[in-house]
PDB file of N, CA and C in Angstrom:
ATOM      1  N   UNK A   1      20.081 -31.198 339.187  1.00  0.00           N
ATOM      2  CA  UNK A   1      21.450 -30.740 339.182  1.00  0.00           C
ATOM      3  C   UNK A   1      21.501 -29.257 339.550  1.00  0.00           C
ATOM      4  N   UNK A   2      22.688 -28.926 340.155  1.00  0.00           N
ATOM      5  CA  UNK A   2      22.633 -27.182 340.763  1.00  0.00           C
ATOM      6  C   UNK A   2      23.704 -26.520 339.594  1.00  0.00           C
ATOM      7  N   UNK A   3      23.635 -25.593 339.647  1.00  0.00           N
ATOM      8  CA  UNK A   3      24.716 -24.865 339.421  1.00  0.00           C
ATOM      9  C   UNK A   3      26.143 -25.682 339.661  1.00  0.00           C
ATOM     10  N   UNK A   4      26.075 -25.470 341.030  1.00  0.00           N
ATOM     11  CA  UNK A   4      27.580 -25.817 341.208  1.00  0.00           C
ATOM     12  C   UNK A   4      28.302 -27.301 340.701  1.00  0.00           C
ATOM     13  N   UNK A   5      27.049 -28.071 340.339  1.00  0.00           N
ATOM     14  CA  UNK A   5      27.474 -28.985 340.044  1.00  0.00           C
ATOM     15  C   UNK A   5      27.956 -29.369 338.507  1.00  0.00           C
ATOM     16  N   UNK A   6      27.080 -28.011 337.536  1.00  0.00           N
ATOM     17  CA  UNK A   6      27.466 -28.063 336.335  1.00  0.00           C
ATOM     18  C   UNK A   6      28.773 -26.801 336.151  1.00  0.00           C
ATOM     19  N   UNK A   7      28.913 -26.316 336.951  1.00  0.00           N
ATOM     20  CA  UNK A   7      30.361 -25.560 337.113  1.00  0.00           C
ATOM     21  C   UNK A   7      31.509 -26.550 337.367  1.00  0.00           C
ATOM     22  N   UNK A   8      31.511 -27.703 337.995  1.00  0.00           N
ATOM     23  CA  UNK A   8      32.450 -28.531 338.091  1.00  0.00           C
ATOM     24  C   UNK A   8      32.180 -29.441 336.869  1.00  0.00           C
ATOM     25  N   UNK A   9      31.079 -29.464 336.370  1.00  0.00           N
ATOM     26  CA  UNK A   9      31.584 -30.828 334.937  1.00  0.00           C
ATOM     27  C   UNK A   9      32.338 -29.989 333.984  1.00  0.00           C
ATOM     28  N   UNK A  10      31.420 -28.219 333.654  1.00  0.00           N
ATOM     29  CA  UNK A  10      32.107 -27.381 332.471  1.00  0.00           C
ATOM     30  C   UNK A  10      33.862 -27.256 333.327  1.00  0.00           C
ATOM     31  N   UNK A  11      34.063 -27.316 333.904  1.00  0.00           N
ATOM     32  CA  UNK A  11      35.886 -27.262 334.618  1.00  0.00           C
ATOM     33  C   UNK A  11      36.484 -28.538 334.070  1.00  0.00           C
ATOM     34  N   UNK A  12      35.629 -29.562 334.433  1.00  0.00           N
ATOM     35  CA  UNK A  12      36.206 -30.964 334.061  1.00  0.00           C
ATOM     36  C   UNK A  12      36.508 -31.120 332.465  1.00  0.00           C
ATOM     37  N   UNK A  13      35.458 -30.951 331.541  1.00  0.00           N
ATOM     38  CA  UNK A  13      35.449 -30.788 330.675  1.00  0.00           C
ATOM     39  C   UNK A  13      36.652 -30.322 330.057  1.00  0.00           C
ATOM     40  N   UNK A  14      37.099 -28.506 330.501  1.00  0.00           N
ATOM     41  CA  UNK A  14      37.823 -27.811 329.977  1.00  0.00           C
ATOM     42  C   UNK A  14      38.871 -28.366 330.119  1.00  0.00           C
ATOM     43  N   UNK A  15      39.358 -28.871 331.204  1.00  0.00           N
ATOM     44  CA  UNK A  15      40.525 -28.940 331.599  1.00  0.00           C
ATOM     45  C   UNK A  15      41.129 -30.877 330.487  1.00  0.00           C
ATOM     46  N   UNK A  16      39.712 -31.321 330.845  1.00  0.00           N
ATOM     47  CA  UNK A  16      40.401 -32.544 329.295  1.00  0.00           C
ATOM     48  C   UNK A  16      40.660 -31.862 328.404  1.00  0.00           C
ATOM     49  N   UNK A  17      39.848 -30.951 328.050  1.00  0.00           N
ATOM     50  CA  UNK A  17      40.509 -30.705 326.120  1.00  0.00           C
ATOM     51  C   UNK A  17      41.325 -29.869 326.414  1.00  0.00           C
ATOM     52  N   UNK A  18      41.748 -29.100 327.249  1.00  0.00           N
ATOM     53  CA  UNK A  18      43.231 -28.802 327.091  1.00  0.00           C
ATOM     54  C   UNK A  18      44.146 -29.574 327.242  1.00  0.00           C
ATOM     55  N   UNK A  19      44.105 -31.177 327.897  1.00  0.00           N
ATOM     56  CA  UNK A  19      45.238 -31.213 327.418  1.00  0.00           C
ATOM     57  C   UNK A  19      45.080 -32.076 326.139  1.00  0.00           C
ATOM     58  N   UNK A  20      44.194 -31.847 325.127  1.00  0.00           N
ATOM     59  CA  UNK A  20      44.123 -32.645 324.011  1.00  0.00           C
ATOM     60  C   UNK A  20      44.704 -32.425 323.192  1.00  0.00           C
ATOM     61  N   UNK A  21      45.024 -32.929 321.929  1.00  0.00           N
ATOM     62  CA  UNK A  21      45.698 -32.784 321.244  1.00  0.00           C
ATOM     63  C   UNK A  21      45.290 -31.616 320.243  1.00  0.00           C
ATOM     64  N   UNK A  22      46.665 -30.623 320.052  1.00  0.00           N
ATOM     65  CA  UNK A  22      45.955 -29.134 319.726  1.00  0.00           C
ATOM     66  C   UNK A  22      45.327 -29.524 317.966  1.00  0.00           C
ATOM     67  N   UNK A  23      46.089 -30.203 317.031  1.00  0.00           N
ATOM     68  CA  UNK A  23      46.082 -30.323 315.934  1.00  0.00           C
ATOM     69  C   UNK A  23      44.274 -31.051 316.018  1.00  0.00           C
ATOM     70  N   UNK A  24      43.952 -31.648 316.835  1.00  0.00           N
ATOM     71  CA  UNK A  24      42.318 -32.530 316.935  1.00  0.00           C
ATOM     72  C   UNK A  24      41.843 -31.563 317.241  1.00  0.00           C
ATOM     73  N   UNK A  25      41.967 -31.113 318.177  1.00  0.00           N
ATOM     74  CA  UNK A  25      41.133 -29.794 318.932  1.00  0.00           C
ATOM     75  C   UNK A  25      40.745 -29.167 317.313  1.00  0.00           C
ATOM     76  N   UNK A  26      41.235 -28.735 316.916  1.00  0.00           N
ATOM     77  CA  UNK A  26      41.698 -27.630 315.851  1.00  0.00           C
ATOM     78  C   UNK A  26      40.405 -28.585 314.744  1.00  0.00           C
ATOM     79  N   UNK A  27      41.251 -29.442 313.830  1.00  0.00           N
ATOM     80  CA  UNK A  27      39.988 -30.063 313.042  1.00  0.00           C
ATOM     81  C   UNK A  27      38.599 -30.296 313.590  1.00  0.00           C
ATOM     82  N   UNK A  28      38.449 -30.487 315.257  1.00  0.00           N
ATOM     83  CA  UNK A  28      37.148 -30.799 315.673  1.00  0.00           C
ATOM     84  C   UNK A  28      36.370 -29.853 315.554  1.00  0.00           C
ATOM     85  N   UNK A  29      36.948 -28.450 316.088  1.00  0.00           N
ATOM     86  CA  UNK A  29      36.216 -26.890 315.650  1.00  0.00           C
ATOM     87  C   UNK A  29      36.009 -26.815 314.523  1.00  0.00           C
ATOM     88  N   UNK A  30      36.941 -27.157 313.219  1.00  0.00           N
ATOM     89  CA  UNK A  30      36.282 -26.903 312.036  1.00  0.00           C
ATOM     90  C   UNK A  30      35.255 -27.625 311.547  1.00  0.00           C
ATOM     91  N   UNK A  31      34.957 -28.600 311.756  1.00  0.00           N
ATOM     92  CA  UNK A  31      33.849 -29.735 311.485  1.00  0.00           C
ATOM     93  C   UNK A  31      32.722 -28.986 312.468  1.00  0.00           C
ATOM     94  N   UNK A  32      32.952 -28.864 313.922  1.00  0.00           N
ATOM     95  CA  UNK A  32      31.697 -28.107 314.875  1.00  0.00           C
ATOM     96  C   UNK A  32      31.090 -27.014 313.423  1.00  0.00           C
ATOM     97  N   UNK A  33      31.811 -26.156 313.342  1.00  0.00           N
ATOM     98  CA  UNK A  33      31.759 -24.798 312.717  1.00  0.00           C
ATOM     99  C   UNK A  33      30.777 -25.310 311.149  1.00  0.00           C
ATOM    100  N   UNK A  34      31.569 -26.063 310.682  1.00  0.00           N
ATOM    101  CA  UNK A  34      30.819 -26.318 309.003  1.00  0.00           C
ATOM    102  C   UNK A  34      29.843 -26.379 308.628  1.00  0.00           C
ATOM    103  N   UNK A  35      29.035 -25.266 308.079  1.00  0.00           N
ATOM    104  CA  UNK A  35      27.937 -24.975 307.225  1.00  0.00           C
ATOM    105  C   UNK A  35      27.478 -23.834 308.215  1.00  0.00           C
ATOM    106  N   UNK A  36      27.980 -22.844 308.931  1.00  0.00           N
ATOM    107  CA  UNK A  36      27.693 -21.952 309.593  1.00  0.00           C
ATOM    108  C   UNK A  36      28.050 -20.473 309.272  1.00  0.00           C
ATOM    109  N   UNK A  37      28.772 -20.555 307.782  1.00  0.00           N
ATOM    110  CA  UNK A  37      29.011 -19.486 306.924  1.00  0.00           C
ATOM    111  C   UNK A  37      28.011 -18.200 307.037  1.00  0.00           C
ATOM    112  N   UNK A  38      26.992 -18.739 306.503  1.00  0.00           N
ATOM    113  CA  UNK A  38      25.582 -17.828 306.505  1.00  0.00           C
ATOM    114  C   UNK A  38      24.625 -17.261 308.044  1.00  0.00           C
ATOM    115  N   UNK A  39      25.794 -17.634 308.894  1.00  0.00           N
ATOM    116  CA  UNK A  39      24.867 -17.207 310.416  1.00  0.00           C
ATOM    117  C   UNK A  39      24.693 -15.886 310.708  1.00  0.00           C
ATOM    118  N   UNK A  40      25.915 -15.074 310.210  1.00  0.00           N
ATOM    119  CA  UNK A  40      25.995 -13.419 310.346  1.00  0.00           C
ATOM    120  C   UNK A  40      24.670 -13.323 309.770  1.00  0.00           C
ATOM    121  N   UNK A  41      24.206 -13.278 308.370  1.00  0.00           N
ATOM    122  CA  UNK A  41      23.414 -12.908 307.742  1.00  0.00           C
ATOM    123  C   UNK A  41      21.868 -13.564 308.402  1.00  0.00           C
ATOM    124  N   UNK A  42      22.162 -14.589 308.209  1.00  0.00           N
ATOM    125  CA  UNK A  42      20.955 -15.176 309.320  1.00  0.00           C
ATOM    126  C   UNK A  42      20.035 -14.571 310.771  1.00  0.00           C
ATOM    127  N   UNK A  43      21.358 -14.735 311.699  1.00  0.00           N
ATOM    128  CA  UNK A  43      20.825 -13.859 312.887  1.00  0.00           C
ATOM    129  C   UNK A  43      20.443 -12.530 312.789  1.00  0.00           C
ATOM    130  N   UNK A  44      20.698 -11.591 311.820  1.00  0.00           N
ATOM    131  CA  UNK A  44      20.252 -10.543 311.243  1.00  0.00           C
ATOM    132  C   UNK A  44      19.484 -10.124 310.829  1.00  0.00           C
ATOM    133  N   UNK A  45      18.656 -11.444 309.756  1.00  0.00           N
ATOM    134  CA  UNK A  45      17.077 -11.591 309.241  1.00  0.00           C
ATOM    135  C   UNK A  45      16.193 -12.588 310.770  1.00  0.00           C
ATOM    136  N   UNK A  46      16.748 -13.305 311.129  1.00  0.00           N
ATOM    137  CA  UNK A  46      15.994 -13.475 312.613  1.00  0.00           C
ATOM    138  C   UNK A  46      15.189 -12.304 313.377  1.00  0.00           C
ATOM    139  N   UNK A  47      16.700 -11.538 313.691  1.00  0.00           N
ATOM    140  CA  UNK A  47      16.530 -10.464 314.243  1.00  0.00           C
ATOM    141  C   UNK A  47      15.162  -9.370 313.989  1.00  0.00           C
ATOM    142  N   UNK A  48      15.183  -9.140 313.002  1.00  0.00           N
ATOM    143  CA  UNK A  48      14.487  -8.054 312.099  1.00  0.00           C
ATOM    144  C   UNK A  48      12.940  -9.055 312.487  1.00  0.00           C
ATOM    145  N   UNK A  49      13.194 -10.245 312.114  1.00  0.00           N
ATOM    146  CA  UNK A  49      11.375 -11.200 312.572  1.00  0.00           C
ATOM    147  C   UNK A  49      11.432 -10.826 313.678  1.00  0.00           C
ATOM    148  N   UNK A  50      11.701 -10.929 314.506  1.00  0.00           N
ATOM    149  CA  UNK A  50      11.723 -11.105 316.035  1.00  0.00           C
ATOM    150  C   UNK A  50      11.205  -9.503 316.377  1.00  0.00           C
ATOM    151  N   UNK A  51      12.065  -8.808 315.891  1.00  0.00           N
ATOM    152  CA  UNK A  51      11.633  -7.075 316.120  1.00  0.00           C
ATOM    153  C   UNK A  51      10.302  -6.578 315.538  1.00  0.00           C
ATOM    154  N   UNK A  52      10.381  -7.710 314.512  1.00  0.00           N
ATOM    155  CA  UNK A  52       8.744  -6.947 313.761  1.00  0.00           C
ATOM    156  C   UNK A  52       7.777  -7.515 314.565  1.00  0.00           C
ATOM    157  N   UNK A  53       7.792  -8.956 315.400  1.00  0.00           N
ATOM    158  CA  UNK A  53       6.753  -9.118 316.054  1.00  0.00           C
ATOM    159  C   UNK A  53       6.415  -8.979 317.677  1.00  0.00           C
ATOM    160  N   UNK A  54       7.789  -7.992 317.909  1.00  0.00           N
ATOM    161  CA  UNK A  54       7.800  -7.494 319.099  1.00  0.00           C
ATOM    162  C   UNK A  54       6.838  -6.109 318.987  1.00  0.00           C
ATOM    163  N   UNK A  55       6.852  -5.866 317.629  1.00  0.00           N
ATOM    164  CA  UNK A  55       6.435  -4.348 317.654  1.00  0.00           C
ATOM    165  C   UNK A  55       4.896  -4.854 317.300  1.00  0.00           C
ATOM    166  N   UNK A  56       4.449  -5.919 317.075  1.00  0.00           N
ATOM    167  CA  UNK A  56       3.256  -5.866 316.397  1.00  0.00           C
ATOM    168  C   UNK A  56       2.070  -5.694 316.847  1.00  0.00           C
ATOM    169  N   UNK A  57       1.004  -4.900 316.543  1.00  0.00           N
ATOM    170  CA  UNK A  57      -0.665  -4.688 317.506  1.00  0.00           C
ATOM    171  C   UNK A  57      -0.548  -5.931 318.680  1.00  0.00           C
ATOM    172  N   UNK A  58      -0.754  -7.217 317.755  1.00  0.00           N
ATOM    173  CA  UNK A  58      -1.172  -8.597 318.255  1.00  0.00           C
ATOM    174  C   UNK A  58      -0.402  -7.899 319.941  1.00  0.00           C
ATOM    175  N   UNK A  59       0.986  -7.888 319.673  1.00  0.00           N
ATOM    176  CA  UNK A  59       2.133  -8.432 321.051  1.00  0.00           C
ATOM    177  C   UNK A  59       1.605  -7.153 322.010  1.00  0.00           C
ATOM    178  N   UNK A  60       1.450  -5.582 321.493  1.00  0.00           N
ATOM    179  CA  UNK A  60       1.443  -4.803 322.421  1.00  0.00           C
ATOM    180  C   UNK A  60       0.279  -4.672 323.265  1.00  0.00           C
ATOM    181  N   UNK A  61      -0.858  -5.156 322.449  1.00  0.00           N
ATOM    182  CA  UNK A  61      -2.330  -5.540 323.565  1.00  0.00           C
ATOM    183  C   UNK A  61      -2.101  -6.286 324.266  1.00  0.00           C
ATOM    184  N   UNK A  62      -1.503  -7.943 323.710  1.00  0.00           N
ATOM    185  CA  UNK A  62      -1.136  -8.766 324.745  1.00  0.00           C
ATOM    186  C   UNK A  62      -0.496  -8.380 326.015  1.00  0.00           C
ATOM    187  N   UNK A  63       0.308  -7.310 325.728  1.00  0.00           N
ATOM    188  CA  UNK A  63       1.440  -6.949 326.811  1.00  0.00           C
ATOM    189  C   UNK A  63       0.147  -5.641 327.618  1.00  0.00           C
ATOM    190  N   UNK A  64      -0.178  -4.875 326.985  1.00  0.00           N
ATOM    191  CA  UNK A  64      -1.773  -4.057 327.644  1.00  0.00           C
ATOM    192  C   UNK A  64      -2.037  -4.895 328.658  1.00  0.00           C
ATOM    193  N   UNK A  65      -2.785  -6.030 327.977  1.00  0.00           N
ATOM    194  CA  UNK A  65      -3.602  -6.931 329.005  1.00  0.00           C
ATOM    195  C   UNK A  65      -2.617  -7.340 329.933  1.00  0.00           C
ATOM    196  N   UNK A  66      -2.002  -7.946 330.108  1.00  0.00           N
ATOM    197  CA  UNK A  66      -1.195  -8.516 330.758  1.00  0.00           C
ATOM    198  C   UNK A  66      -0.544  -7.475 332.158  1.00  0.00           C
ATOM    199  N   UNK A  67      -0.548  -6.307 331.228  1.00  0.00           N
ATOM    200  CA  UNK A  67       0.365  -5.455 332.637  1.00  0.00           C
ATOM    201  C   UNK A  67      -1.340  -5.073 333.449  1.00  0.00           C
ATOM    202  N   UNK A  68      -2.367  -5.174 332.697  1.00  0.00           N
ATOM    203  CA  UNK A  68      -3.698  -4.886 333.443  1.00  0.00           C
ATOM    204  C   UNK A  68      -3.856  -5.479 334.412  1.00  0.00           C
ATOM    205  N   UNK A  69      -3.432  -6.720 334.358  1.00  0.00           N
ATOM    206  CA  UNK A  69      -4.033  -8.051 335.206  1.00  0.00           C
ATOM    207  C   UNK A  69      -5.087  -8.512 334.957  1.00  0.00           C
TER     208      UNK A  69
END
């Protein structure tokens, strides 16, 4: 599949649920959404893993070697 071809399904897509019914639309997002309270805080402690093992000996030799060839 190309691009252009998933640019015309995400169009297709959009253009059904607009004309859906707003009150469904509406409950379907809240059900999508439910149990996602804790994501602020989440992606935040992700974050902080992700940064500590960007910074870590292990990653920056790897990245040494690597830019060495």
């Amino acid at each position: 599949e190309s691009a252009e071809e998933m640019d015309i399904a995400i169009r297709v897509l959009a253009e059904k649920l607009a004309r859906s019914n707003p009150d469904s639309m509406k409950e379907l997002k809240q059900i999508m959404w439910e149990g996602t309270e804790h994501w602020d805080a989440l992606l935040l402690e992700r974050a902080a893993m992700s940064g500590a093992r960007v910074l870590s000996d292990f990653t920056r030799k790897t990245l040494i070697r690597l830019k060495k060839g």
